[in-house]
N, C-alpha and C. Protein backbone atom coordinates (compact mmCIF):
# COMPACT_ATOMS: atom_id res chain seq x y z
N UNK A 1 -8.72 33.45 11.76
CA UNK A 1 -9.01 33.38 10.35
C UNK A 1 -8.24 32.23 9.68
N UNK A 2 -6.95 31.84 10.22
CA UNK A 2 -6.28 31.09 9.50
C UNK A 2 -6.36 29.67 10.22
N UNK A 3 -7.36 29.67 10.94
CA UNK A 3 -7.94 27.89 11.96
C UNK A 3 -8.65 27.03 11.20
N UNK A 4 -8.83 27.24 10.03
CA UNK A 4 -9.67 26.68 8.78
C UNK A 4 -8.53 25.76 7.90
N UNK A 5 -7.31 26.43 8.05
CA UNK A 5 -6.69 25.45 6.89
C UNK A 5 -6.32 23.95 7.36
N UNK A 6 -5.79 23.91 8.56
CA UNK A 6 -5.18 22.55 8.96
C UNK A 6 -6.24 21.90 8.42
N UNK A 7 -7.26 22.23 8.58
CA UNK A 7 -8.76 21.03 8.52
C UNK A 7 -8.64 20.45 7.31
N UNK A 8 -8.48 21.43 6.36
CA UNK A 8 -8.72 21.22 5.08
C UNK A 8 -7.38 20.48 4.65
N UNK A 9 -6.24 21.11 4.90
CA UNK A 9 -5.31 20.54 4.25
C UNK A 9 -5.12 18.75 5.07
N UNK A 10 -5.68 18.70 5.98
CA UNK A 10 -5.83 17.01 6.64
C UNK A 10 -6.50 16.43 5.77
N UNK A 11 -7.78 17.01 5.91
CA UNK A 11 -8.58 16.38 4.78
C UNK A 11 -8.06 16.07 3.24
N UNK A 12 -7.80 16.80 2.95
CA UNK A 12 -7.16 16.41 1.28
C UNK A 12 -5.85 15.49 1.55
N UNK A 13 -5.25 15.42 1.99
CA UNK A 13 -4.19 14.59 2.30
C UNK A 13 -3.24 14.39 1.53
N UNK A 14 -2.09 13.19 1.21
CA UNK A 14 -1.62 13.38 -0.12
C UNK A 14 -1.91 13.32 -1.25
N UNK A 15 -1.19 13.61 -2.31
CA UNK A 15 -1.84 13.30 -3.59
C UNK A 15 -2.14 11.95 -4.49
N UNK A 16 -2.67 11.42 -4.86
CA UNK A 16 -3.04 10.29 -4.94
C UNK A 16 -1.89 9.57 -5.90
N UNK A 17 -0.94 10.50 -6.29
CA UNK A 17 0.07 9.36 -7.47
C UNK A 17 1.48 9.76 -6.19
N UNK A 18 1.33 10.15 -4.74
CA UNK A 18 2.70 9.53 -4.33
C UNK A 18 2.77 8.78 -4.83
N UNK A 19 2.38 7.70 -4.31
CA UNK A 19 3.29 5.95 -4.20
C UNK A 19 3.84 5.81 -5.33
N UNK A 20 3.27 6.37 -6.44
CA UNK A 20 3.91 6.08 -7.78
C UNK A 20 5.54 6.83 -7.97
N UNK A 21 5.02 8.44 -7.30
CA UNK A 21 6.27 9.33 -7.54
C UNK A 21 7.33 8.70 -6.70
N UNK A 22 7.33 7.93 -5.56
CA UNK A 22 8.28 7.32 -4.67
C UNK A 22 8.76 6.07 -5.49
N UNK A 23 7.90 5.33 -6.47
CA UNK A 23 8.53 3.87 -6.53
C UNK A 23 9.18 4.17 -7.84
N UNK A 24 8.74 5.25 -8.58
CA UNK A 24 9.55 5.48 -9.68
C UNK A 24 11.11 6.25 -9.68
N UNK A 25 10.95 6.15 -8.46
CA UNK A 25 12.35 6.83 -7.99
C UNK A 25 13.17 5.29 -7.98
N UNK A 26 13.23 4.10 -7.83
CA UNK A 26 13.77 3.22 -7.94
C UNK A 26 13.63 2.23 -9.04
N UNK A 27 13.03 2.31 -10.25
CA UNK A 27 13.04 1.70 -11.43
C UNK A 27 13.96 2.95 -12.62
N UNK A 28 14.97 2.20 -13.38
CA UNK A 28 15.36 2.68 -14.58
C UNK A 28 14.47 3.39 -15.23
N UNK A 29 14.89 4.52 -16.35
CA UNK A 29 14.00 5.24 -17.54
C UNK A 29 13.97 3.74 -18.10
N UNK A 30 12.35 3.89 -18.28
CA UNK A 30 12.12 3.07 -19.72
C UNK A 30 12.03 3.97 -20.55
N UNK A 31 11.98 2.71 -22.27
CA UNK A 31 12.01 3.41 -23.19
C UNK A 31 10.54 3.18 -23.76
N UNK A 32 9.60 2.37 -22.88
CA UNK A 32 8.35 2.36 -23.38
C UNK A 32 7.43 1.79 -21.52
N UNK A 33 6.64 2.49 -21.89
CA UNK A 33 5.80 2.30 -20.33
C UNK A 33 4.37 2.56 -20.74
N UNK A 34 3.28 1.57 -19.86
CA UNK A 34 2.31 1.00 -19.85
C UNK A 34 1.87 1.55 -18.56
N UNK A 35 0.70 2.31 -18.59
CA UNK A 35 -0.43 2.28 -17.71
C UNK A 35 -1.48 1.70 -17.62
N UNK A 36 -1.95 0.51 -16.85
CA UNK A 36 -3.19 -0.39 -16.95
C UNK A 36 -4.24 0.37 -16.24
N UNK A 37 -5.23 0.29 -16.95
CA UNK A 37 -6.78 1.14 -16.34
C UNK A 37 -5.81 2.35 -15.73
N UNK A 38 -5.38 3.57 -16.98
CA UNK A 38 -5.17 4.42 -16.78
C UNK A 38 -5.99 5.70 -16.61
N UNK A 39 -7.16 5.54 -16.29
CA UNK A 39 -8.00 6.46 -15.91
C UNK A 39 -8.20 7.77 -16.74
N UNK A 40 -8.24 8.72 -16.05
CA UNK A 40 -8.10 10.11 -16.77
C UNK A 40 -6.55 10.05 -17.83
N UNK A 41 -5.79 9.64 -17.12
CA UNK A 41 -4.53 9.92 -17.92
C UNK A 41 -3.16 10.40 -17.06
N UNK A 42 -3.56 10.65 -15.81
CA UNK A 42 -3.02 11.53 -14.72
C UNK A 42 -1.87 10.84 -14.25
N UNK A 43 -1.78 9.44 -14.65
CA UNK A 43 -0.81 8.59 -14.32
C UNK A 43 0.33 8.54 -15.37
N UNK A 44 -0.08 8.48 -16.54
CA UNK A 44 0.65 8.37 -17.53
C UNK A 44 1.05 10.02 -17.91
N UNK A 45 0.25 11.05 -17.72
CA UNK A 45 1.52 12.46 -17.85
C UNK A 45 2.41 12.53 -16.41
N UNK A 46 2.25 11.98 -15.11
CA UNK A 46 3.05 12.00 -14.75
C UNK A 46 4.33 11.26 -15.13
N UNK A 47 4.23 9.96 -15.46
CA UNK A 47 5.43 9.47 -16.57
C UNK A 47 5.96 10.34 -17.19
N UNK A 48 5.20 10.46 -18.39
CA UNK A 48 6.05 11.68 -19.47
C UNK A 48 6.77 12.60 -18.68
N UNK A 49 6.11 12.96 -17.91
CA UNK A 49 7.36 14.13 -17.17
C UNK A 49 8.18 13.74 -16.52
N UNK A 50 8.20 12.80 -16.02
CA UNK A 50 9.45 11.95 -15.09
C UNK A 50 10.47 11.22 -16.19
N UNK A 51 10.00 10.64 -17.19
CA UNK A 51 10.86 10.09 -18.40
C UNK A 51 10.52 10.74 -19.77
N UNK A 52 11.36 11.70 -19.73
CA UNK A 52 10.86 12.48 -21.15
C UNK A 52 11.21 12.02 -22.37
N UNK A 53 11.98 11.11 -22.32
CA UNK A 53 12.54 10.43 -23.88
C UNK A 53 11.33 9.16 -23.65
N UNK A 54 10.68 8.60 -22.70
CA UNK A 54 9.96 7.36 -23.12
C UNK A 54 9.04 7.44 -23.82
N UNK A 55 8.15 6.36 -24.46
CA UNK A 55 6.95 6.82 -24.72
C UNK A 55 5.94 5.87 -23.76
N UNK A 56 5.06 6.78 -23.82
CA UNK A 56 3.63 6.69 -23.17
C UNK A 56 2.75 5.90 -23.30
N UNK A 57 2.02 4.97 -22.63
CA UNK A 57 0.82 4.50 -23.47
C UNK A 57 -0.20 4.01 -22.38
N UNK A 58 -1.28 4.66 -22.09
CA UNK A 58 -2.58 4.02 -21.52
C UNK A 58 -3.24 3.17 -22.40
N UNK A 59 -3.95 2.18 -21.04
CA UNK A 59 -5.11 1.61 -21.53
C UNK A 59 -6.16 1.41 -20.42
N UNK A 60 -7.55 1.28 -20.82
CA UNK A 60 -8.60 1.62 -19.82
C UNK A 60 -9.92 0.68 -20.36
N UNK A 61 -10.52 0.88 -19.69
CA UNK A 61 -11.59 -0.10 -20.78
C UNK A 61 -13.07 0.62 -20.39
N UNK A 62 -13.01 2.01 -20.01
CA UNK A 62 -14.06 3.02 -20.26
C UNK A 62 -13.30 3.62 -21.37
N UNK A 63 -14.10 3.85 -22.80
CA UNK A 63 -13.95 4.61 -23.62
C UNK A 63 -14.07 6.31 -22.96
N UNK A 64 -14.74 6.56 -22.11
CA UNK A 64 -15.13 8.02 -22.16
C UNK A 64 -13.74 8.23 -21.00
N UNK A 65 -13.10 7.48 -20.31
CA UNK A 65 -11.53 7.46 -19.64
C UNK A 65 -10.70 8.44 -20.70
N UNK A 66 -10.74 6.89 -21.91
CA UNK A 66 -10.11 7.22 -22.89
C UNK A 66 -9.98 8.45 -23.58
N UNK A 67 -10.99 8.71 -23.76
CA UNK A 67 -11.53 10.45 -24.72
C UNK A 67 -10.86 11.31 -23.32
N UNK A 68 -11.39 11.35 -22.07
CA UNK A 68 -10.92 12.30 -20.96
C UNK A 68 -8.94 12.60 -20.85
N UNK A 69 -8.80 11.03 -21.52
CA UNK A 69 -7.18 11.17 -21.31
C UNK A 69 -6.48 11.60 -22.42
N UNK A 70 -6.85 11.54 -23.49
CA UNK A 70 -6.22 11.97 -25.00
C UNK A 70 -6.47 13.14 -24.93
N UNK A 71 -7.81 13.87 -24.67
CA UNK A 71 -7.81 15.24 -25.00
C UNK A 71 -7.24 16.38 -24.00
N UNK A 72 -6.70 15.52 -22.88
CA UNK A 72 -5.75 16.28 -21.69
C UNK A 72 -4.31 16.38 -22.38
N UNK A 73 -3.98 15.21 -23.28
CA UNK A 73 -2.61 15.29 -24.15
C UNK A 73 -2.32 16.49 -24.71
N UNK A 74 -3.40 16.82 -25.92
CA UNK A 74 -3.91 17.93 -26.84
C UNK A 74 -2.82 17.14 -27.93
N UNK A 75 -1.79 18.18 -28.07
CA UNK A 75 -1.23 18.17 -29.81
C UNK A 75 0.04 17.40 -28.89
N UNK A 76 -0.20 16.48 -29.67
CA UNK A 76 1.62 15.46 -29.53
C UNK A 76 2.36 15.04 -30.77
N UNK A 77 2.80 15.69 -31.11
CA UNK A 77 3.35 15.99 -32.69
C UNK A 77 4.44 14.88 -32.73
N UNK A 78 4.68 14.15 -31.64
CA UNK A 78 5.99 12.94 -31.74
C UNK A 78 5.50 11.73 -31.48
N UNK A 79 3.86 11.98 -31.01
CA UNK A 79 3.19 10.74 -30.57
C UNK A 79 4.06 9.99 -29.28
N UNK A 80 4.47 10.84 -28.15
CA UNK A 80 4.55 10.11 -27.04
C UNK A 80 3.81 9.34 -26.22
N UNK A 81 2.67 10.13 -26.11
CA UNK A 81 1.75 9.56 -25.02
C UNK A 81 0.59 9.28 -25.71
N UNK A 82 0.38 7.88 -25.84
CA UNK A 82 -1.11 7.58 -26.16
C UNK A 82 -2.16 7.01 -25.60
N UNK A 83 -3.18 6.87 -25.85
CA UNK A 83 -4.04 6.05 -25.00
C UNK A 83 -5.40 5.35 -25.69
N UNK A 84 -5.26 4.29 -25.45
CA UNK A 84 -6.54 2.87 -26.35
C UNK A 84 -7.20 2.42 -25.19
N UNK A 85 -8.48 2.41 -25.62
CA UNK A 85 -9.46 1.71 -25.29
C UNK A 85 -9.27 -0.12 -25.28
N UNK A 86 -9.51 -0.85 -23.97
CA UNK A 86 -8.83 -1.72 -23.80
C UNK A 86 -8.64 -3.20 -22.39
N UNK A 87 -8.74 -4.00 -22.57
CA UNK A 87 -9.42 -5.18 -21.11
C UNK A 87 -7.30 -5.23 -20.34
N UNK A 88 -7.15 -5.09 -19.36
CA UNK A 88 -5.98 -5.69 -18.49
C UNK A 88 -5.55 -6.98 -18.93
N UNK A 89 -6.94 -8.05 -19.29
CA UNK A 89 -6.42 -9.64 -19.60
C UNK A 89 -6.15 -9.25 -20.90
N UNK A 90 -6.49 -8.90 -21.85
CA UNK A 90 -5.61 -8.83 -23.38
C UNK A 90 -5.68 -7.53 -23.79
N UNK A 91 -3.96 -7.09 -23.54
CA UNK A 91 -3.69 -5.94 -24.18
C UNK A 91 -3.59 -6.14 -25.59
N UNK A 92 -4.00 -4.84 -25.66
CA UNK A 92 -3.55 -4.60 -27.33
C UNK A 92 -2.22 -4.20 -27.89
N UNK A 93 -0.88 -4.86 -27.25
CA UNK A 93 0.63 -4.63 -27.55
C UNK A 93 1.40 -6.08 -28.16
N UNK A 94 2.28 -6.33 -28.56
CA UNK A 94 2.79 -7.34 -29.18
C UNK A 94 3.76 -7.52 -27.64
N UNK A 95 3.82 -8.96 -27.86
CA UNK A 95 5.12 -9.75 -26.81
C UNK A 95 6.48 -8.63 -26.47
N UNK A 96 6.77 -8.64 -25.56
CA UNK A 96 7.91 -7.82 -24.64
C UNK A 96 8.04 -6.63 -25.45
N UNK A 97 6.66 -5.74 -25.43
CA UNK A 97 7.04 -4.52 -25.89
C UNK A 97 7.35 -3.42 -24.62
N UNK A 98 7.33 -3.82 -23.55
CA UNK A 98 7.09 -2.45 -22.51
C UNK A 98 8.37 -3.12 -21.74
N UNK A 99 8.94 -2.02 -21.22
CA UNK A 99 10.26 -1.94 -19.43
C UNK A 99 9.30 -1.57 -18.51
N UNK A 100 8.49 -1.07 -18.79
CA UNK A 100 7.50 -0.81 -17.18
C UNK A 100 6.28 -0.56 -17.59
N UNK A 101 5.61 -0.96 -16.97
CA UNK A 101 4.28 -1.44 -16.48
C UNK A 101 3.50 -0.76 -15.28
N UNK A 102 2.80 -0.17 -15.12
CA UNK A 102 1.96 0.37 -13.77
C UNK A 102 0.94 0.03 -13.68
N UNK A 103 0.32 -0.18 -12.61
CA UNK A 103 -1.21 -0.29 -12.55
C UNK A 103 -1.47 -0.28 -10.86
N UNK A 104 -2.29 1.39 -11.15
CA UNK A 104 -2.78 1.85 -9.83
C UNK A 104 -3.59 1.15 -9.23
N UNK A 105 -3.85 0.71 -8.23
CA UNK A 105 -5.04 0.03 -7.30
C UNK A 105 -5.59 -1.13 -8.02
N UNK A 106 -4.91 -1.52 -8.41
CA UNK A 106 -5.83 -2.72 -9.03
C UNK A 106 -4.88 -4.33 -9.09
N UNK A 107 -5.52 -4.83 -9.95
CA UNK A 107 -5.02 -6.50 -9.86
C UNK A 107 -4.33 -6.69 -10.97
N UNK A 108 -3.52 -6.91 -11.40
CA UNK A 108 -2.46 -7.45 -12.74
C UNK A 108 -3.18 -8.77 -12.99
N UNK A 109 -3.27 -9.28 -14.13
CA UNK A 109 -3.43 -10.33 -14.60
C UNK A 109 -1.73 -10.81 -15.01
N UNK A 110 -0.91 -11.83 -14.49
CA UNK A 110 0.12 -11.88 -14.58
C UNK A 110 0.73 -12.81 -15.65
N UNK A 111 -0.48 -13.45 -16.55
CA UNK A 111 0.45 -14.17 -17.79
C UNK A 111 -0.03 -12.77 -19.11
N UNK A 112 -0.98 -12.39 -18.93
CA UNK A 112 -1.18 -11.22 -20.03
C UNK A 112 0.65 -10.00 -19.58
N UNK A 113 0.43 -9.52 -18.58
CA UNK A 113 1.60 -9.07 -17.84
C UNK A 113 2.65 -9.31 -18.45
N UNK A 114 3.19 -10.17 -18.26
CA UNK A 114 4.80 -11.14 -18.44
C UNK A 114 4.40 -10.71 -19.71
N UNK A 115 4.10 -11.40 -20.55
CA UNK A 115 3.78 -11.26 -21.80
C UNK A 115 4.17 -9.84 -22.51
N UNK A 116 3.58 -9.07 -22.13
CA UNK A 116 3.89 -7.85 -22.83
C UNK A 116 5.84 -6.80 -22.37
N UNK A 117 5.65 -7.19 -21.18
CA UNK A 117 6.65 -6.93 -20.49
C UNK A 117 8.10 -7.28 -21.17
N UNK A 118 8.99 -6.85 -21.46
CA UNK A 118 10.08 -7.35 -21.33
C UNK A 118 10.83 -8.07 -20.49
N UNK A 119 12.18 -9.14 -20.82
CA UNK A 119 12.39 -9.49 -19.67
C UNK A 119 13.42 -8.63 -19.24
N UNK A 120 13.58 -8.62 -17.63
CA UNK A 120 14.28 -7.71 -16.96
C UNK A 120 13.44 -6.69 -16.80
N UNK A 121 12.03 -6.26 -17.52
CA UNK A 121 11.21 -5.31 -16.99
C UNK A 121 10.75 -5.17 -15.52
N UNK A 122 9.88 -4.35 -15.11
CA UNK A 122 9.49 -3.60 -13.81
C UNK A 122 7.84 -3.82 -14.11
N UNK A 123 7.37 -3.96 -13.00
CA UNK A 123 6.01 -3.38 -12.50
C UNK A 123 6.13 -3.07 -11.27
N UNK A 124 5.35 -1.79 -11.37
CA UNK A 124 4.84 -1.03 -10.52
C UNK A 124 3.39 -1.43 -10.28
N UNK A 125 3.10 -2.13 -8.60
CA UNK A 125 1.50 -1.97 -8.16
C UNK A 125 1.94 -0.94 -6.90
N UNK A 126 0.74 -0.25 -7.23
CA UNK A 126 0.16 1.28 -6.07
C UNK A 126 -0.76 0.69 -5.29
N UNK A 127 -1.27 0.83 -4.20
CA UNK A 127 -2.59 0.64 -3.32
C UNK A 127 -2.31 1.73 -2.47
N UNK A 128 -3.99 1.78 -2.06
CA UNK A 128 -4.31 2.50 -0.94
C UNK A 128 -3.92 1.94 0.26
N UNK A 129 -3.76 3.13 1.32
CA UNK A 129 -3.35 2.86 2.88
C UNK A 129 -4.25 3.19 3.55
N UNK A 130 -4.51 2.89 4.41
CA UNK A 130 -4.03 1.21 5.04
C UNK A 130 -4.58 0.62 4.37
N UNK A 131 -4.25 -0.94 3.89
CA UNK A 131 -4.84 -1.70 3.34
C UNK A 131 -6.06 -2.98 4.98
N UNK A 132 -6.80 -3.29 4.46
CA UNK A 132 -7.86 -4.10 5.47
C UNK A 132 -7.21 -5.38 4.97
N UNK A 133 -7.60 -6.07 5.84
CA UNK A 133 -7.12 -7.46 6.32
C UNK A 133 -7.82 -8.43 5.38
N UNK A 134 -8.73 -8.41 4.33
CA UNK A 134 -9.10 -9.08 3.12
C UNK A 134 -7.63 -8.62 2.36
N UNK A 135 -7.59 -6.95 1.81
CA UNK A 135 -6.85 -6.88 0.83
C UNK A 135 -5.42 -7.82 1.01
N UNK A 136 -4.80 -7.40 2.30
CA UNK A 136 -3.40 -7.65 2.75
C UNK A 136 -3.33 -9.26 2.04
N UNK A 137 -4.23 -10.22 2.34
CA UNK A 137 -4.62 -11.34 2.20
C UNK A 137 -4.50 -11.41 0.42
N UNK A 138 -5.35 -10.82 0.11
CA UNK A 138 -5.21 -10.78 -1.97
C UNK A 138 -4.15 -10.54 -2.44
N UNK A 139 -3.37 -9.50 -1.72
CA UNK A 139 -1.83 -8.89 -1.86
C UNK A 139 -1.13 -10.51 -1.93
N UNK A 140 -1.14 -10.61 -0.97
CA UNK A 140 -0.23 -12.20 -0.83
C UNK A 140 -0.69 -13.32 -1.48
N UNK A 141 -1.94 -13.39 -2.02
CA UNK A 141 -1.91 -14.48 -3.17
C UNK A 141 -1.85 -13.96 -4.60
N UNK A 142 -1.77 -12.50 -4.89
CA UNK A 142 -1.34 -12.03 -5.99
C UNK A 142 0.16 -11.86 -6.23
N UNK A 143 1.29 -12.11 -5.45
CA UNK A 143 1.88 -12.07 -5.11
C UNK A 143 3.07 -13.34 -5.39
N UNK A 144 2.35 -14.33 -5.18
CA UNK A 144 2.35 -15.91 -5.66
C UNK A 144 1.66 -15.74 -6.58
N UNK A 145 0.93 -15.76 -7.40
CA UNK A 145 0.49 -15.43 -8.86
C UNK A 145 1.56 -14.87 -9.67
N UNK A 146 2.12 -13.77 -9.23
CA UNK A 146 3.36 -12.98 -10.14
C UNK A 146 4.23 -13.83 -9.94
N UNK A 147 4.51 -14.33 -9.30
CA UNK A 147 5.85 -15.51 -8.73
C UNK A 147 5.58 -16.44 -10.21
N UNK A 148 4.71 -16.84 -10.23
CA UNK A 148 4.80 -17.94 -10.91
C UNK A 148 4.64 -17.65 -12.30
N UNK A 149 4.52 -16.67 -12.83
CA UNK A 149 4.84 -15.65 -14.02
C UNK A 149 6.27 -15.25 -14.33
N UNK A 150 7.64 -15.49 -13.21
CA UNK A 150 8.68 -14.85 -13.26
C UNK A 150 8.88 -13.61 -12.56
N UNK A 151 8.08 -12.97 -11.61
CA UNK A 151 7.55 -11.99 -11.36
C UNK A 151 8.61 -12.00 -9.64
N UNK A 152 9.40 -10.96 -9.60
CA UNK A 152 10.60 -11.24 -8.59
C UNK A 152 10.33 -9.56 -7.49
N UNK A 153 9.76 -9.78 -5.90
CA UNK A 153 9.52 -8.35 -5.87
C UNK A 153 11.24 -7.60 -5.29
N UNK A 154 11.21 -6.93 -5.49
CA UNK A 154 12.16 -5.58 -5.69
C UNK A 154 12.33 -5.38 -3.84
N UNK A 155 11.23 -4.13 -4.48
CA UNK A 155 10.56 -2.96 -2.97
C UNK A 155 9.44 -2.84 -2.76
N UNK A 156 9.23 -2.87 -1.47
CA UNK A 156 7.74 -1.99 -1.18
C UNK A 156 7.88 -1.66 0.42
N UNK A 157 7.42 -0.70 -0.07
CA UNK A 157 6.97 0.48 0.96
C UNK A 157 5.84 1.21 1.24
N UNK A 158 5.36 2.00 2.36
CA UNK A 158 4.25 2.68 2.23
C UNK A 158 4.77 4.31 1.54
N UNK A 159 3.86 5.09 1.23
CA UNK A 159 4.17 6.22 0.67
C UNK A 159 3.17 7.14 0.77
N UNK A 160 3.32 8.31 1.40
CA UNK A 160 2.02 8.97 1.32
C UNK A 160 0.78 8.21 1.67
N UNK A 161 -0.55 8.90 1.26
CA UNK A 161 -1.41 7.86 1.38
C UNK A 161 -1.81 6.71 0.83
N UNK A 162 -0.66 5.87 0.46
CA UNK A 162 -0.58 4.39 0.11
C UNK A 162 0.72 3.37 -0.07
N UNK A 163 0.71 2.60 -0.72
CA UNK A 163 2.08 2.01 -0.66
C UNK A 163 1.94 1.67 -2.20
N UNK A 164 3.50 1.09 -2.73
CA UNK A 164 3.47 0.73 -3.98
C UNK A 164 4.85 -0.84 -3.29
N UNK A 165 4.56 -1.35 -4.60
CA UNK A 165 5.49 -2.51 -4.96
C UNK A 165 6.21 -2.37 -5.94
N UNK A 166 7.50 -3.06 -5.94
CA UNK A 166 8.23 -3.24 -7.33
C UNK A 166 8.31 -4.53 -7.66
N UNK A 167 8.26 -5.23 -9.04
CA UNK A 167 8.75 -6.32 -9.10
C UNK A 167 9.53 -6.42 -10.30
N UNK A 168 10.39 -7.27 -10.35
CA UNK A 168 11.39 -7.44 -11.80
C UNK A 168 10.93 -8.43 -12.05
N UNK A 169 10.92 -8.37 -13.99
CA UNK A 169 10.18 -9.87 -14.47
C UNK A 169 11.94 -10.88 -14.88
N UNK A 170 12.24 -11.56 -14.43
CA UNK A 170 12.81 -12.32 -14.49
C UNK A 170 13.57 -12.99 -15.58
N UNK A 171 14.26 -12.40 -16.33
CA UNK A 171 14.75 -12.73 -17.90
C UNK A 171 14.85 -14.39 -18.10
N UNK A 172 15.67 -14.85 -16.73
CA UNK A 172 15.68 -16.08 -17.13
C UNK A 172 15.39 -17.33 -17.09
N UNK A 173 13.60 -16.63 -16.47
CA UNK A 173 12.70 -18.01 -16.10
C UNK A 173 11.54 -17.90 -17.32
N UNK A 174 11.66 -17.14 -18.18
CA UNK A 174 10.66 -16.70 -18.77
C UNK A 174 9.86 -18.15 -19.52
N UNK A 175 10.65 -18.98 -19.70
CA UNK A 175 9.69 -20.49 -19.82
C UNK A 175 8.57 -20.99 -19.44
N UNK A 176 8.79 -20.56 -17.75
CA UNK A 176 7.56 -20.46 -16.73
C UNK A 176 6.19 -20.03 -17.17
N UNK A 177 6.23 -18.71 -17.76
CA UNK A 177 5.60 -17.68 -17.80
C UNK A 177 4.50 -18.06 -18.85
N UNK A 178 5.38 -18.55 -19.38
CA UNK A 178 4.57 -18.82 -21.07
C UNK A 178 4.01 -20.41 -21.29
């Protein structure tokens, strides 16, 4: 009766925000953090609960993301966690408003990036594992892209079913960037 679970529990595997819960184990509390194409929202309440004094803020550029992720908030009477409708190349935040930055599976645009970032800030990129021999390849010219933004990597590791990166933005090349 009980020859049914291994299957299942293989199948489901880990949960899809390890890499995040592992790399946030090595970046400082911020006091303001950014989720890019934050999806449902699932990324950014894990924040809030990992940094309970920060505040929150998605952005996505499906409105109906958006609606899915605010109304998972419900009542936030201090306005921690928010979330706008919104493109990766131009956020809707003023110059070095965020210490960290995330963005699950996807590509940073790295002068919009820098930009909003503080200097001495963090980003966090997540990917899936294993990565194929195109991605590994994009990795490494995105990679040199952040470089030349000020963009300094940290760590990376694999984690669960994926890996994440760290990078520090560089306080005192920020000339570069801009």
């Amino acid at each position: 009766m009980q020859a049914w679970r291994p299957a299942i529990i293989a199948r489901v595997g880990a949960p899809p925000l390890t890499p995040l819960a592992a790399a946030v184990l090595h970046v400082p509390p911020p006091e303001r953090a950014l989720v890019i194409e934050c999806g449902n929202g699932d990324a950014a309440l894990f924040l809030a609960r990992e940094f309970p004094t920060a505040r929150i803020r998605g952005i996505d550029s499906s409105a109906a993301q958006v609606q899915t992720a605010t109304d998972r908030v419900g009542l936030d009477p201090e306005g921690r966690i928010a979330f706008k409708t919104g493109k990766p190349r131009k956020l809707p935040y003023p110059d070095d408003f965020f210490d960290l930055l995330v963005q699950l599976s996807g590509h940073p645009h790295p002068a919009e990036t820098a930009r909003v970032l503080r200097p001495g800030g963090h980003l966090v990129l997540t990917a899936p594992a294993p990565l194929s021999r195109a991605a590994r390849h994009r990795k490494k010219l995105q990679a040199i892209r952040l470089a030349r933004h000020s963009f300094n990597p940290i760590r990376s590791e694999n984690a669960g079913n994926g890996s994440f990166q760290i990078m520090h933005l560089n306080p005192h090349d920020r000339g570069l960037s801009r």
